[in-house]
N, C-alpha and C. Protein backbone atom coordinates (compact mmCIF):
# COMPACT_ATOMS: atom_id res chain seq x y z
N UNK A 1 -3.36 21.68 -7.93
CA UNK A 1 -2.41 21.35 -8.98
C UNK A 1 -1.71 20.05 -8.62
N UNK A 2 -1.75 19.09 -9.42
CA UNK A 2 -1.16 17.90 -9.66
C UNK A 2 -0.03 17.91 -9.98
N UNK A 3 1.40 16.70 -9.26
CA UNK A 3 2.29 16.75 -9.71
C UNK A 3 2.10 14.74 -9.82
N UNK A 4 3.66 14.78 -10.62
CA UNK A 4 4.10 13.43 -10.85
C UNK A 4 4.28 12.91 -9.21
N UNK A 5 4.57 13.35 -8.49
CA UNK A 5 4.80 12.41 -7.29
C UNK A 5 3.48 12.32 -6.88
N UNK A 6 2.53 12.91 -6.71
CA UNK A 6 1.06 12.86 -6.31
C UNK A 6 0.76 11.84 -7.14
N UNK A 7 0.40 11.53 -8.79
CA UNK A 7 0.39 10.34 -9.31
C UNK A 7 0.90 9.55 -9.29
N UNK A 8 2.13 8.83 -8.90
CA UNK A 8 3.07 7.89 -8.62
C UNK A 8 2.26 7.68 -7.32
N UNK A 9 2.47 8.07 -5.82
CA UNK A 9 1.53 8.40 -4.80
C UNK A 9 0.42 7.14 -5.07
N UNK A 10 -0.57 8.29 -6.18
CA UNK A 10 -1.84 7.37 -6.06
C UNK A 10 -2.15 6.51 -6.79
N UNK A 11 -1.41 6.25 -7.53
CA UNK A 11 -1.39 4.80 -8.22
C UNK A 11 -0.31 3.95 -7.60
N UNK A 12 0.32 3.69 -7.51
CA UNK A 12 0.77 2.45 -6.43
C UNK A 12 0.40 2.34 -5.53
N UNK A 13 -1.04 2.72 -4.91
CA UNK A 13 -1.88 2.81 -3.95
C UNK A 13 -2.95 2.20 -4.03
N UNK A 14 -3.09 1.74 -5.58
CA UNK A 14 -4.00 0.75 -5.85
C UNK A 14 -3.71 -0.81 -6.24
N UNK A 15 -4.49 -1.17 -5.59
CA UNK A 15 -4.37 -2.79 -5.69
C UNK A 15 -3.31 -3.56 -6.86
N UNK A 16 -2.73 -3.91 -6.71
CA UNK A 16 -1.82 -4.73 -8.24
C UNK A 16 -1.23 -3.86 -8.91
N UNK A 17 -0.95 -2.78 -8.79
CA UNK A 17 -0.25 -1.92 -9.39
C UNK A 17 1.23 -2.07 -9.10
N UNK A 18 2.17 -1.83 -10.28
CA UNK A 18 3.46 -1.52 -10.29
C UNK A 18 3.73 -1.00 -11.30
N UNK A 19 5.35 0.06 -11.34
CA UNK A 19 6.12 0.40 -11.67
C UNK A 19 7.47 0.20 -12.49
N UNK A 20 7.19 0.58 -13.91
CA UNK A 20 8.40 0.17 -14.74
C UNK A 20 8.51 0.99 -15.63
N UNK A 21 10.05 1.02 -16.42
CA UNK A 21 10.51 1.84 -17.44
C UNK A 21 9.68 0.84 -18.52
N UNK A 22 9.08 1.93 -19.83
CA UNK A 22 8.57 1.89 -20.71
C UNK A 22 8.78 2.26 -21.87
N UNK A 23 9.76 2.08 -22.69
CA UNK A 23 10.55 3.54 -23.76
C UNK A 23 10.76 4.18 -23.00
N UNK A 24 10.34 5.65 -23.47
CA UNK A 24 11.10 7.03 -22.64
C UNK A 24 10.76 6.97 -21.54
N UNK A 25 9.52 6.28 -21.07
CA UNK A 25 8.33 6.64 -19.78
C UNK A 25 8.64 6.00 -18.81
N UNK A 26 7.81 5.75 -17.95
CA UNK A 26 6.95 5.37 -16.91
C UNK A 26 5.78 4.76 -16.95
N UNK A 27 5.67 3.22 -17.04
CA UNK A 27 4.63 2.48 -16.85
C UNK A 27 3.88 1.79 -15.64
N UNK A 28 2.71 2.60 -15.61
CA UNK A 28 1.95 1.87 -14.12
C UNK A 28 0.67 0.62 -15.17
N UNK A 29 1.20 -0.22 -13.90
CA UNK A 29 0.04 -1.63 -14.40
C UNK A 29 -0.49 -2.52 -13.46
N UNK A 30 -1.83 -2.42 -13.98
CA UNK A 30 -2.22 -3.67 -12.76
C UNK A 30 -1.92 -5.07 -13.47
N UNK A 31 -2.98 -5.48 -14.33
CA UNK A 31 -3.08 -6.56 -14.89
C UNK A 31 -2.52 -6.14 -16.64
N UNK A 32 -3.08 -4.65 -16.87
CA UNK A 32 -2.26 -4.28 -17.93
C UNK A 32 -2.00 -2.60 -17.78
N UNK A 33 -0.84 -2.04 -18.71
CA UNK A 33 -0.77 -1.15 -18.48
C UNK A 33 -2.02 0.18 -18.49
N UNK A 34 -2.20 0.94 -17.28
CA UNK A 34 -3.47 1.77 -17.82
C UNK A 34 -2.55 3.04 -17.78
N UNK A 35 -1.58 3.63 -17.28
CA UNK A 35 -1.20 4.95 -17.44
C UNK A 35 0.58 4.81 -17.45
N UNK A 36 0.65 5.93 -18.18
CA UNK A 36 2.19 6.31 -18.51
C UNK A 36 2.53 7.37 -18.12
N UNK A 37 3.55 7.56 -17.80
CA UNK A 37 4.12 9.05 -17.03
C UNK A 37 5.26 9.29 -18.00
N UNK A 38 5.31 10.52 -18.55
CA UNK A 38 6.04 11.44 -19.64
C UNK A 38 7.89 11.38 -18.81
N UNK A 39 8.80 11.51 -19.52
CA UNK A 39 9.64 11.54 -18.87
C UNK A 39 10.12 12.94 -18.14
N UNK A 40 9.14 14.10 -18.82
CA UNK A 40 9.96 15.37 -17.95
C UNK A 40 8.54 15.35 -16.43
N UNK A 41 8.18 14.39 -16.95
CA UNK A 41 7.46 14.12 -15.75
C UNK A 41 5.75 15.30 -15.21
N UNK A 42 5.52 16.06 -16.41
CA UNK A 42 4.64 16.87 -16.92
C UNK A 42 3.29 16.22 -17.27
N UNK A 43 3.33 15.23 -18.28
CA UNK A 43 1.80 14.86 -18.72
C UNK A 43 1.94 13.35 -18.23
N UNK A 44 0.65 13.03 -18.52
CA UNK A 44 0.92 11.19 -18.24
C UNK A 44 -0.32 10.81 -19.64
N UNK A 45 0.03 10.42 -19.68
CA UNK A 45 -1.28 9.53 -21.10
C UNK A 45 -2.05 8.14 -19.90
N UNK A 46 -3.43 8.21 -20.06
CA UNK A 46 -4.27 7.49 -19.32
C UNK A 46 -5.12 6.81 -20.48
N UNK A 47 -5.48 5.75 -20.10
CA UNK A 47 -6.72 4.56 -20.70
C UNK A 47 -7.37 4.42 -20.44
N UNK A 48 -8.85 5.49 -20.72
CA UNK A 48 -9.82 5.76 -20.71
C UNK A 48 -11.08 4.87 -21.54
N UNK A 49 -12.13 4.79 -21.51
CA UNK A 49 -12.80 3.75 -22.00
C UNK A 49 -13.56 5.12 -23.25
N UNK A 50 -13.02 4.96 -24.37
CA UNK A 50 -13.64 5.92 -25.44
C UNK A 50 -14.84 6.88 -25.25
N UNK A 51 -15.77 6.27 -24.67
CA UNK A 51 -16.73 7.33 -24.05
C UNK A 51 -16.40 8.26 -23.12
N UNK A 52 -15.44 7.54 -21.85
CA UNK A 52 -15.01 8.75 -20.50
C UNK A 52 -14.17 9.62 -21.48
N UNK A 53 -13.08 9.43 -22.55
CA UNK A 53 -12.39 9.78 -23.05
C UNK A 53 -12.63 11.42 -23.60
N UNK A 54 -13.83 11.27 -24.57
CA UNK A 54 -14.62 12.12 -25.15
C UNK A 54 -15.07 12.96 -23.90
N UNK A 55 -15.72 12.38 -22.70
CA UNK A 55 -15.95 13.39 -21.75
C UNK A 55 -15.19 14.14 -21.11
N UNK A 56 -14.17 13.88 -20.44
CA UNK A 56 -13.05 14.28 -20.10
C UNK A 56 -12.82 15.52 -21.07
N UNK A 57 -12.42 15.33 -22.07
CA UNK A 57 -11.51 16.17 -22.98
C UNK A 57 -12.86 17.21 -23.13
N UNK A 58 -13.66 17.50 -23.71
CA UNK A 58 -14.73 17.91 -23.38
C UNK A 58 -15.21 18.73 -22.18
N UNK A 59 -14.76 18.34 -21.20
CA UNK A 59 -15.19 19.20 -19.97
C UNK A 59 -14.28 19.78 -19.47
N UNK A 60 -12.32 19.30 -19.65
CA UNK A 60 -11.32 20.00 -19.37
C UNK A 60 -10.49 19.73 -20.44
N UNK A 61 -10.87 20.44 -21.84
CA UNK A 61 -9.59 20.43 -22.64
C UNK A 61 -8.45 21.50 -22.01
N UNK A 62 -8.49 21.49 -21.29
CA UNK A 62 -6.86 22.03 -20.73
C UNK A 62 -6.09 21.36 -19.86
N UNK A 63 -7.26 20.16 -19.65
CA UNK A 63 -6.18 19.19 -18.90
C UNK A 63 -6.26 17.60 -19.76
N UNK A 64 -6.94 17.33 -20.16
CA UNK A 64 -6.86 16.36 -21.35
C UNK A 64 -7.23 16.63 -23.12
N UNK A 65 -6.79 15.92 -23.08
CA UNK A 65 -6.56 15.96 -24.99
C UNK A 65 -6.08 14.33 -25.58
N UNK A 66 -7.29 13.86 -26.27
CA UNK A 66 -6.84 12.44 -26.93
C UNK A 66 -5.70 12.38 -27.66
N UNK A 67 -4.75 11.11 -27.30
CA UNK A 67 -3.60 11.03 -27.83
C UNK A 67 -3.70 10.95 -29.45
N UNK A 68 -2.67 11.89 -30.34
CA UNK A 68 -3.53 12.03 -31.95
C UNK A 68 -2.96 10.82 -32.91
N UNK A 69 -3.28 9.11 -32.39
CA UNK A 69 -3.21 8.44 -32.94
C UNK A 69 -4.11 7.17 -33.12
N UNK A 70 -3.35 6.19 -33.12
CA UNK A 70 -4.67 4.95 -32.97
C UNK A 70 -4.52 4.53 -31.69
N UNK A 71 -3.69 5.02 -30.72
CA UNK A 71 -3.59 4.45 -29.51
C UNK A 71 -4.69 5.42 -29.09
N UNK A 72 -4.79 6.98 -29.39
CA UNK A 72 -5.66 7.91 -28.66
C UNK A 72 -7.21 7.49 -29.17
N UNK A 73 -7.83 6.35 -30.53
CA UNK A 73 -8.83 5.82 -30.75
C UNK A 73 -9.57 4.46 -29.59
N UNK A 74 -8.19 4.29 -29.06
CA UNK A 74 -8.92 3.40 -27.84
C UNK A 74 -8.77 3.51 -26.73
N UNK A 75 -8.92 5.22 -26.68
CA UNK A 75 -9.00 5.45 -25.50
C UNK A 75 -7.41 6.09 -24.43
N UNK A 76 -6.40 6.15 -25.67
CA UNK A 76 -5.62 6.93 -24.27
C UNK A 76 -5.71 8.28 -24.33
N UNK A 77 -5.08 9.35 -23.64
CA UNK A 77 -5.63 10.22 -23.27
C UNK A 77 -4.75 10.85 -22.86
N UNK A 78 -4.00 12.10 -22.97
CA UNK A 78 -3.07 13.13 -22.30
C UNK A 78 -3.65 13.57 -21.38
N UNK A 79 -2.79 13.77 -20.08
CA UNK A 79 -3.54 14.38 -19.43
C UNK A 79 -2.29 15.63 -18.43
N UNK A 80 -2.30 17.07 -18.82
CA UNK A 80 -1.25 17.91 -18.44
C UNK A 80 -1.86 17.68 -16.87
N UNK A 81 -0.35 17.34 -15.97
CA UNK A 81 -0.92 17.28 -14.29
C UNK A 81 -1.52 17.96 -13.66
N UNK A 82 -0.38 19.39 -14.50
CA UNK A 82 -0.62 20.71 -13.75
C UNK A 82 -2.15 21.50 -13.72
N UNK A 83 -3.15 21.05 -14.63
CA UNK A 83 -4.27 21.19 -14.63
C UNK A 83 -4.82 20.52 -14.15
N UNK A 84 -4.64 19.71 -13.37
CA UNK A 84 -5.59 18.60 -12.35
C UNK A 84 -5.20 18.91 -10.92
N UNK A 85 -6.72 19.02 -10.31
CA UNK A 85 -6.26 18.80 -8.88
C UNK A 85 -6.01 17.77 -8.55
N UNK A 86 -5.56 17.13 -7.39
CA UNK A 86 -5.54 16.01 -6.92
C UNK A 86 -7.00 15.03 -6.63
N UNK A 87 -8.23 15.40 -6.52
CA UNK A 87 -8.96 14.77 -6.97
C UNK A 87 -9.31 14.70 -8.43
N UNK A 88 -9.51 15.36 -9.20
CA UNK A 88 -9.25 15.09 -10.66
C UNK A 88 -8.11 14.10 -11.07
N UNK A 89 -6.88 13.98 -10.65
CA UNK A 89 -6.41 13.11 -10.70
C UNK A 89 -6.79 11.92 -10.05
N UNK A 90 -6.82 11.51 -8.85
CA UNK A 90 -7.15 10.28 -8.39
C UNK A 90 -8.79 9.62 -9.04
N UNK A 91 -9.49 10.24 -9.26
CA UNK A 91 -10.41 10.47 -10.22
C UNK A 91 -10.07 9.24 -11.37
N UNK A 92 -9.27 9.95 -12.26
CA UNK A 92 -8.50 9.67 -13.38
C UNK A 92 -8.19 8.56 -13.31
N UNK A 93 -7.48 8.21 -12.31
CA UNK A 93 -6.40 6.86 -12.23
C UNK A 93 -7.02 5.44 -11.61
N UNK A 94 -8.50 6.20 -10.86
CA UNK A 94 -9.21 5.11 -10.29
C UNK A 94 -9.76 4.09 -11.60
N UNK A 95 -10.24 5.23 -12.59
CA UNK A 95 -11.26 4.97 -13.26
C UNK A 95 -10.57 3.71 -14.37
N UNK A 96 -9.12 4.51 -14.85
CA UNK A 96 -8.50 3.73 -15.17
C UNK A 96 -7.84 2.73 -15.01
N UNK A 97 -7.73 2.69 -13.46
CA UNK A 97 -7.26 1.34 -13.13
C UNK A 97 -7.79 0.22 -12.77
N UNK A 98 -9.98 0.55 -12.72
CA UNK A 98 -10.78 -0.36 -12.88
C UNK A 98 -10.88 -1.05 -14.21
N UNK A 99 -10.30 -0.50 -15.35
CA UNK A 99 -10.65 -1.42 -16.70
C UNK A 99 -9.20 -2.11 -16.46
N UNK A 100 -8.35 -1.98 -15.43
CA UNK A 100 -7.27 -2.89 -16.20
C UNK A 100 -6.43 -3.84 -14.87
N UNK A 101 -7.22 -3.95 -13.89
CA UNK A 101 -6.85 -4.47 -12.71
C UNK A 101 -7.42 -6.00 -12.49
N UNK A 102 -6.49 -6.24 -12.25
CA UNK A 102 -6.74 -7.79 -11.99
C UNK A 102 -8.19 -7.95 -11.40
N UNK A 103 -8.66 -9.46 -11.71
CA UNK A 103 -10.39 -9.86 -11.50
C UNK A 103 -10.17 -9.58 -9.38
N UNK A 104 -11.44 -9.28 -8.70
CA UNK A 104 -10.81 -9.64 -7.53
C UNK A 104 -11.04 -11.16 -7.43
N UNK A 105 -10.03 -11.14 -5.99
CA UNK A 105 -10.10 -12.63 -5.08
C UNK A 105 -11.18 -13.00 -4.96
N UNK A 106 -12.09 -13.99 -4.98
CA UNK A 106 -13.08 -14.62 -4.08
C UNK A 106 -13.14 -14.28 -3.22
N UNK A 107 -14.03 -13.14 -2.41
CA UNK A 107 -14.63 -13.11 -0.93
C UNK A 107 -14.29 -11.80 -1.04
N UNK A 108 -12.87 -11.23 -1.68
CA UNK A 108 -12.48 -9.94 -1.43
C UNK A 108 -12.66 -9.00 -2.29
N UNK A 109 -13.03 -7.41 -1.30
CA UNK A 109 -13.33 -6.63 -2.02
C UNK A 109 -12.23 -5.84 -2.40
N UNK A 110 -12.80 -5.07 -3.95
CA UNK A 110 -10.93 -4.33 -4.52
C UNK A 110 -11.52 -2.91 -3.73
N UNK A 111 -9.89 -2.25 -3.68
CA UNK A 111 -9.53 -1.41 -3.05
C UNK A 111 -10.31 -0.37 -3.76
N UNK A 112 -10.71 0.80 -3.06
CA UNK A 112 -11.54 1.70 -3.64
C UNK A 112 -10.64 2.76 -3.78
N UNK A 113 -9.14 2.65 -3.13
CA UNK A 113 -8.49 3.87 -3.04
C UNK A 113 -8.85 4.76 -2.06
């Protein structure tokens, strides 16, 4: 079982990532924002690439469910913590923080987490 400090944890653990108030939330970003953390600190909405999206929800609708708007059409994604283990989560946050993390350096390799 996944909590908010385990995600906080493993996303500022990846390369270019930081931390900011967002409206009600919690915004993690590398180069752009890929995940939001709910303020009772319960679900986080993730930016999934429309295909993982569909899979995900699909293989654990009890831990994800597309967000029911046009933001959830490109890909974001609820995701309740408490139904994720901690690899399911880090999982999650890797995947998402490869579509939105800065290009790497020349010579250097990005962090795999």
């Amino acid at each position: 079982m996944a909590a908010a400090d385990d995600l906080r944890r493993i996303a500022l653990s990846l390369e270019g990532t930081t931390e900011a108030p967002h409206f009600d939330r919690r915004a993690f970003k590398a180069r752009r924002i890929y995940m939001t953390l709910a303020a009772d600190e319960l679900t986080a909405n993730i930016r999934f690439a429309p295909e993982e999206q569909e899979l995900r929800c699909e293989m654990q609708p009890d831990a994800y469910r597309k967000v029911p708007n046009k933001w959830g059409d490109s890909g974001w994604t609820t995701a309740t913590l408490a139904a994720l283990t901690l690899d399911d989560l880090k999982s999650a946050l890797m995947s998402a923080w490869r579509h939105q993390a800065p290009p790497p350096k020349r010579g250097a390799r990005r962090n795999r987490g």
